[in-house]
Protein backbone atom coordinates (compact mmCIF):
# COMPACT_ATOMS: atom_id res chain seq x y z
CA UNK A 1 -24.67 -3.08 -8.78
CA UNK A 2 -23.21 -1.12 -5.92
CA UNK A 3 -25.82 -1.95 -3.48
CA UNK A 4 -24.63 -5.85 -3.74
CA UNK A 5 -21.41 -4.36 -2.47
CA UNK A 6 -21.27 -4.76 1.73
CA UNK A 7 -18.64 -2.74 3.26
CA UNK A 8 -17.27 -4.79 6.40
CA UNK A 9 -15.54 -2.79 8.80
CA UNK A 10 -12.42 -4.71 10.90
CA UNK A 11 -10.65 -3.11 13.72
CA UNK A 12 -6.77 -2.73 11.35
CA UNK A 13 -5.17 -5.59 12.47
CA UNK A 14 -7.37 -8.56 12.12
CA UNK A 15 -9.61 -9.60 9.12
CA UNK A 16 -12.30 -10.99 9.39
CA UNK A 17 -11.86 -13.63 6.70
CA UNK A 18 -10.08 -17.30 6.90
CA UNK A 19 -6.79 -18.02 5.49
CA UNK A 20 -6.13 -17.89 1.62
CA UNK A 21 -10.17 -17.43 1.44
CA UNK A 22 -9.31 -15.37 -1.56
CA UNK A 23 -7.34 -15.22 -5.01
CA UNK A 24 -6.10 -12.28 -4.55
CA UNK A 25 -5.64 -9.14 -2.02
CA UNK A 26 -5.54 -5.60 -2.89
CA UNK A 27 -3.50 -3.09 -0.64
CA UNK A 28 -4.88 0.57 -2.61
CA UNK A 29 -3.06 3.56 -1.20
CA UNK A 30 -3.41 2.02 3.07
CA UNK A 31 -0.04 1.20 3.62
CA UNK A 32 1.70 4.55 4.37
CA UNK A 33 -1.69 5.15 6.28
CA UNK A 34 -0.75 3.14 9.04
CA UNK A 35 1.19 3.27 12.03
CA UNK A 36 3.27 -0.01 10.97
CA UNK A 37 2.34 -1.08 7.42
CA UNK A 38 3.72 -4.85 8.51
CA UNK A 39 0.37 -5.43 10.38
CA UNK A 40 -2.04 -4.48 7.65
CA UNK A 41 0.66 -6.22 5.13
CA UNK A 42 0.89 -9.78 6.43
CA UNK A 43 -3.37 -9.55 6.77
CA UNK A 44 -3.91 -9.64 3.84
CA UNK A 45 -0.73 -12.08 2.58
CA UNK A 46 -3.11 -14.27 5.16
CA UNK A 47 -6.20 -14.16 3.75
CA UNK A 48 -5.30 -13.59 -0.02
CA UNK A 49 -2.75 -16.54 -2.35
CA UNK A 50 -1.15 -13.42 -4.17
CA UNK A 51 -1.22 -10.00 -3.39
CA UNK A 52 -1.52 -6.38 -5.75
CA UNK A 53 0.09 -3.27 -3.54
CA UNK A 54 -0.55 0.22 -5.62
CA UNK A 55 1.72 2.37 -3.02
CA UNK A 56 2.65 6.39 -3.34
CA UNK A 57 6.43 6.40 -3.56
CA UNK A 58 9.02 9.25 -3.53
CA UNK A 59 12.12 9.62 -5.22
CA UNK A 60 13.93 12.90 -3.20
CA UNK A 61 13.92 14.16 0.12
CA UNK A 62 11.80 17.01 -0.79
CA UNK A 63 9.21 14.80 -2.63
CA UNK A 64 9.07 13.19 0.19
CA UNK A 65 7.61 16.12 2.34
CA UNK A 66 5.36 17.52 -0.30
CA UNK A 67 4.04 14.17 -0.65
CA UNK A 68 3.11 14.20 3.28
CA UNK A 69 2.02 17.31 3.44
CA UNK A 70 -0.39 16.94 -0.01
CA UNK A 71 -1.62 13.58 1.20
CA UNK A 72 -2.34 14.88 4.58
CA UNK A 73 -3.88 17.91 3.07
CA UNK A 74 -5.89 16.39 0.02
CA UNK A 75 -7.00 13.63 2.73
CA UNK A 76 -8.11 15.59 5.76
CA UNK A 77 -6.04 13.79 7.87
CA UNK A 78 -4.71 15.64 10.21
CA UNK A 79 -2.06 13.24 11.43
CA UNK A 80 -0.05 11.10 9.31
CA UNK A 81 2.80 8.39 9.41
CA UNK A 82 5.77 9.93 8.19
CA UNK A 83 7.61 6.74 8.21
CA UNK A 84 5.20 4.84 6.50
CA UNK A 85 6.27 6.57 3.05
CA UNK A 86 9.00 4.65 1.42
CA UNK A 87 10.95 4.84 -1.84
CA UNK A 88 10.63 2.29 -4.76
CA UNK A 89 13.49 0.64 -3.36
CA UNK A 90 12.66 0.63 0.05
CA UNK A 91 9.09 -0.83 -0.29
CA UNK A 92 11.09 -3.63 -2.86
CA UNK A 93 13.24 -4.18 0.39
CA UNK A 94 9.91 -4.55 2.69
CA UNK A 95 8.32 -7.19 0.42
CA UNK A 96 11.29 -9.22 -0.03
CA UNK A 97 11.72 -9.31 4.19
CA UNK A 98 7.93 -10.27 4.68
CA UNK A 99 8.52 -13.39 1.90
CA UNK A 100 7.59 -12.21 -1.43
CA UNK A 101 9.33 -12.04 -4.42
CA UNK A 102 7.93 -9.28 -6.83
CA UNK A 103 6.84 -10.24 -10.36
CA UNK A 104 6.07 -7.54 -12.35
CA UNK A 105 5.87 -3.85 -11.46
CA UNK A 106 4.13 -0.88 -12.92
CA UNK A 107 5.38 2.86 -12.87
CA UNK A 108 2.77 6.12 -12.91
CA UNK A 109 3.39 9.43 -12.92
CA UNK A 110 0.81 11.53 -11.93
CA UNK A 111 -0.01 15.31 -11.24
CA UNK A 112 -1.74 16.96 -8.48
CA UNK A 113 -2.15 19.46 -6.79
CA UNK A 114 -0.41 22.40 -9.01
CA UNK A 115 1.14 20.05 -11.03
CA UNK A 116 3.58 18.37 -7.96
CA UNK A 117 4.57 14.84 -9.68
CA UNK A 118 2.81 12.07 -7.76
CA UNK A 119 4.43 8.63 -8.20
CA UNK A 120 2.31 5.71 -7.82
CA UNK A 121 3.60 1.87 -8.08
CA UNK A 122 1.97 -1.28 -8.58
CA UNK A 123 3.65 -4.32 -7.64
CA UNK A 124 2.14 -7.42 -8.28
CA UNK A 125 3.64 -10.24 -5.56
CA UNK A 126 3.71 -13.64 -4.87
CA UNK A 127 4.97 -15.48 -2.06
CA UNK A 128 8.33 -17.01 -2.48
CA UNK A 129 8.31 -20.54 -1.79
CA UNK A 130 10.27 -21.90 1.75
């Protein structure tokens, strides 16, 4: 029932929910929105006990730009983060600074816009113990 569903709209850089209230958090495609994906990253490693991050990722240069430029384009969003968009090993290097160790990973290949390869990851993380 969608209706049962309340949107609850937080000003990016404070949630509005207490520490480890849930199981899990969900980062869906936000991270390479953002000015400095460490802010909205270590919200929701507060309020969740593990954390699923489904990130765009590029493997070239050039896939890189086209991946910018699509996003931008295919979002309407007029300005975007360029360094917000990271490689596979790059993002691996930004959870493993914040704390977490990644335990399993998921690869997809997808095509849009005239058939430019979209790569999507989902890495499933949990924080590494001190």
């Amino acid at each position: 029932m969608v209706g049962a569903i309340k949107p609850i709209i937080y000003d990016g850089k404070r949630l509005p929910f207490s520490d480890k209230l849930f199981d899990t958090s969900l980062l869906l495609m936000v991270l390479h929105h953002t000015p400095d994906p460490k802010v909205v990253f270590l919200e929701a490693a507060r309020v969740g006990r593990e954390l699923v991050v489904i990130e765009t990722v590029y493997r070239r240069f050039f896939d890189k730009v086209l991946t910018v430029f699509f996003d931008s384009l295919g979002n309407l969003q007029p300005r975007f983060y360029w360094n917000s968009y990271y490689r596979d090993e790059d993002w691996r290097s930004f959870f493993e600074s914040m704390g977490y160790k990644i335990e399993a990973t998921q690869y997809h290949n997808d095509h849009q816009f005239l058939f430019i390869p979209q790569l999507h990851n989902v890495y499933y993380l949990r924080k590494r113990k001190q």
